[in-house]
Protein backbone atom coordinates (compact mmCIF):
# COMPACT_ATOMS: atom_id res chain seq x y z
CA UNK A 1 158.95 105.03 134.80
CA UNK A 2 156.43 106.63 132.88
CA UNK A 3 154.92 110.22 133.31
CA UNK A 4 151.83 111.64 131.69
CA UNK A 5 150.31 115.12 130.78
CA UNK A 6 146.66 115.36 131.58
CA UNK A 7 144.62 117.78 129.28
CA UNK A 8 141.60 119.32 131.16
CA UNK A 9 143.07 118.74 134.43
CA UNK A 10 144.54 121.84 136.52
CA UNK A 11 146.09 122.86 139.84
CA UNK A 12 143.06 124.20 142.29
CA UNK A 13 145.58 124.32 145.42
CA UNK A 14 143.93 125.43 148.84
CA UNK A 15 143.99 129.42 149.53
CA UNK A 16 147.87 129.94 151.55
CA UNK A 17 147.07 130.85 155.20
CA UNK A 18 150.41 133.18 155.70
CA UNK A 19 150.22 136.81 154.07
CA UNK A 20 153.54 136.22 152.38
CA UNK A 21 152.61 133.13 150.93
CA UNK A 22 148.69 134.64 149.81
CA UNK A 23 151.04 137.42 148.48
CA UNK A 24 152.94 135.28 146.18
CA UNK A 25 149.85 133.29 145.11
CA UNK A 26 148.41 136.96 143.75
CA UNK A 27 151.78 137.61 142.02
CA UNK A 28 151.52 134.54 140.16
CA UNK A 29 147.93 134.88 139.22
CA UNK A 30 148.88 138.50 138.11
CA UNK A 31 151.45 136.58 135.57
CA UNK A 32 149.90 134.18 134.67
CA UNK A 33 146.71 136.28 133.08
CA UNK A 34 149.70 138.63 131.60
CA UNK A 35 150.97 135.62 130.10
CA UNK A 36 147.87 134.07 128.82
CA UNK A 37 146.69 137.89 127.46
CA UNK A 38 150.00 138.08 125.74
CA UNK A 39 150.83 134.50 124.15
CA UNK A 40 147.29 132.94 124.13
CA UNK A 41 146.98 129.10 123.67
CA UNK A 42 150.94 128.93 123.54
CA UNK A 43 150.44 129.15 127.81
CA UNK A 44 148.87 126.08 129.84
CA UNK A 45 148.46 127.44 133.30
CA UNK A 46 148.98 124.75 136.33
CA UNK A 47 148.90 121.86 134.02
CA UNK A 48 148.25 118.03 136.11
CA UNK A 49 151.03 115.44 135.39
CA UNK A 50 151.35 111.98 136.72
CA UNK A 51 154.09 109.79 136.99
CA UNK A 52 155.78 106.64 139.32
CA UNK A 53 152.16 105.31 140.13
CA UNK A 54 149.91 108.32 140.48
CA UNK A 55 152.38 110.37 141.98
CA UNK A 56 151.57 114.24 140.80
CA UNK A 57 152.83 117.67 139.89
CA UNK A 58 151.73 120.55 139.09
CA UNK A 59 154.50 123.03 137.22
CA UNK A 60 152.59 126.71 137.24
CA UNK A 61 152.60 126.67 133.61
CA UNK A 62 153.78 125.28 129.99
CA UNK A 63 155.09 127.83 127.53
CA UNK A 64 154.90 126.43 124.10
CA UNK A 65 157.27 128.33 121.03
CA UNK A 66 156.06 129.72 118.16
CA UNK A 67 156.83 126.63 116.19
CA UNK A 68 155.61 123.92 118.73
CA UNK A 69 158.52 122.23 118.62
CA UNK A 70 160.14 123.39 122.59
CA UNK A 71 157.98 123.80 125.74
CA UNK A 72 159.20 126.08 128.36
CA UNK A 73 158.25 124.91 132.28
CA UNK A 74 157.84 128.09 134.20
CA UNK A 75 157.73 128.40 137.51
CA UNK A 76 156.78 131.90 139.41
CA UNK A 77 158.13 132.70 142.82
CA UNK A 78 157.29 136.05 144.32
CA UNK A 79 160.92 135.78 145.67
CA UNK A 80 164.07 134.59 144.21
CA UNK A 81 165.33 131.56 146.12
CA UNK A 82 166.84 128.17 145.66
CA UNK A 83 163.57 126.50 146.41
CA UNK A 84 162.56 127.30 142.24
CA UNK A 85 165.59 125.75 140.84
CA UNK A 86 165.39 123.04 142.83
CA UNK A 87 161.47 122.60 141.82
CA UNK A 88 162.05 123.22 138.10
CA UNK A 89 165.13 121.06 137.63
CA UNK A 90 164.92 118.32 139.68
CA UNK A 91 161.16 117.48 140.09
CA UNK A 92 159.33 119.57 136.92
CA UNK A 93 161.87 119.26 134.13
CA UNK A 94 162.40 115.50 134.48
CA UNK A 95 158.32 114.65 134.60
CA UNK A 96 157.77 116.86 131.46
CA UNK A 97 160.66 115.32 129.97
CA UNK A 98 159.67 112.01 130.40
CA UNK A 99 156.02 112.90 129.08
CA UNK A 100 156.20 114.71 126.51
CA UNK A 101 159.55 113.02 124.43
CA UNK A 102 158.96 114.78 120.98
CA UNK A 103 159.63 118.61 122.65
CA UNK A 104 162.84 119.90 123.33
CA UNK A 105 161.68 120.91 126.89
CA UNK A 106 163.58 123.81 129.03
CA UNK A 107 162.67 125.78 132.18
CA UNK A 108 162.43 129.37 132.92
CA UNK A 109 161.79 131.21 136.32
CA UNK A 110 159.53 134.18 137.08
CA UNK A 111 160.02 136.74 139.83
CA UNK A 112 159.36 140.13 141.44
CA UNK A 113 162.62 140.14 143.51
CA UNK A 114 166.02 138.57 142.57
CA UNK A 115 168.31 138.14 146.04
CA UNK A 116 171.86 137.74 144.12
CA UNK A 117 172.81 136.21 147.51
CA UNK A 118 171.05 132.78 146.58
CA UNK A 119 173.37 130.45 145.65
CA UNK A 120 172.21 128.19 142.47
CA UNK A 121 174.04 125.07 141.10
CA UNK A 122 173.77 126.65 137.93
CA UNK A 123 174.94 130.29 136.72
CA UNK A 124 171.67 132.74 136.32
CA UNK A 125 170.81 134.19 132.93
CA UNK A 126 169.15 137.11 133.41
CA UNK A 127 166.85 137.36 130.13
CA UNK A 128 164.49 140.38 129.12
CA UNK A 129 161.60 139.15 127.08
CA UNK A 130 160.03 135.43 127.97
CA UNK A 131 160.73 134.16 124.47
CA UNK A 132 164.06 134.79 125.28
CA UNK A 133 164.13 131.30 127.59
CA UNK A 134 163.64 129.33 124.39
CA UNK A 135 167.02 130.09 123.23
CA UNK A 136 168.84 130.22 126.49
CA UNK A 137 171.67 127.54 126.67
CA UNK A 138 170.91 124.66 128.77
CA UNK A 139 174.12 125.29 131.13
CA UNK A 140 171.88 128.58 132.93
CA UNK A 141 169.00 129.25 135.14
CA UNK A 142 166.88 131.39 132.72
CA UNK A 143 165.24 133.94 135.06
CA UNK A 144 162.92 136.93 134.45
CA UNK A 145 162.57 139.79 136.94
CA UNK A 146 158.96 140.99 136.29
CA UNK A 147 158.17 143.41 139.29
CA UNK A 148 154.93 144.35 140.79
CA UNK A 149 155.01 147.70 139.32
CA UNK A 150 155.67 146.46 135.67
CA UNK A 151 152.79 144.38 136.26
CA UNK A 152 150.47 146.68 137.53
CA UNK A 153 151.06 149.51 134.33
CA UNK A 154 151.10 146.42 131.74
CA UNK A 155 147.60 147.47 130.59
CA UNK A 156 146.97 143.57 129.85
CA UNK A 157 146.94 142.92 133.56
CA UNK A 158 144.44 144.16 136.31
């Protein structure tokens, strides 16, 4: 099967009609501009991939390392759940894989609020700086609590 990255292309996803779900669409907007502010051209918000006959994703973002060598897929849920490992490693991870062969490629998570309730096929590694997922052992669920407050005083972020 082959899978593709498409340059130029990017998630425009209709507006949510629940508040929850317009609520987590702001949150990840919110990171996302932190993330581009802070790390510049290294960040590729909602990039379009194809694979298995036009079939597509989009993964909220690519994080690339300082030496372009490992790409980070990062997916942002206002709320911890299963639902993002399950999207990251078993739909996002694969794809980008597949597509892009000559990066070591891992995944990270992004949320406000971490339920330690939610049950994960892999233990959680709780990491404190975003770089940090690039050197995160494969074996854990890198995840970064980034709260609506730390948001809202990052001066980088409106």
């Amino acid at each position: 099967a082959r899978a593709q990255l498409h340059f130029g292309q990017y998630s425009q996803l209709p507006r949510p009609a629940s508040r929850a779900a317009r609520r987590g669409v702001r949150y990840e907007e919110k990171v996302l501009r932190l993330l581009t502010n802070r790390f510049g051209n290294r960040l590729v918000a909602g990039p379009l991939f194809t694979f298995n006959n036009n079939q597509r994703i989009y993964p909220d973002a690519l994080f690339f390392s300082k030496a372009w060598d490992t790409v980070c897929v990062v997916e942002v849920k206002y709320t911890h759940r299963g639902d993002g490992w399950h999207q990251l490693n078993r739909c996002y991870l694969p794809v980008v894989r597949k597509a892009l062969p000559m990066f070591r490629v891992c995944g990270l998570e992004v949320v406000a609020t971490y339920d330690p309730s939610q049950r994960l096929p892999q233990p959680v590694a709780f990491i404190n700086e975003i770089e940090d997922a690039f050197e995160t052992r494969e074996v854990f669920h890198p995840l970064h609590v980034l709260t609506e407050r730390e948001l809202r005083y990052d001066g980088s972020v409106a």
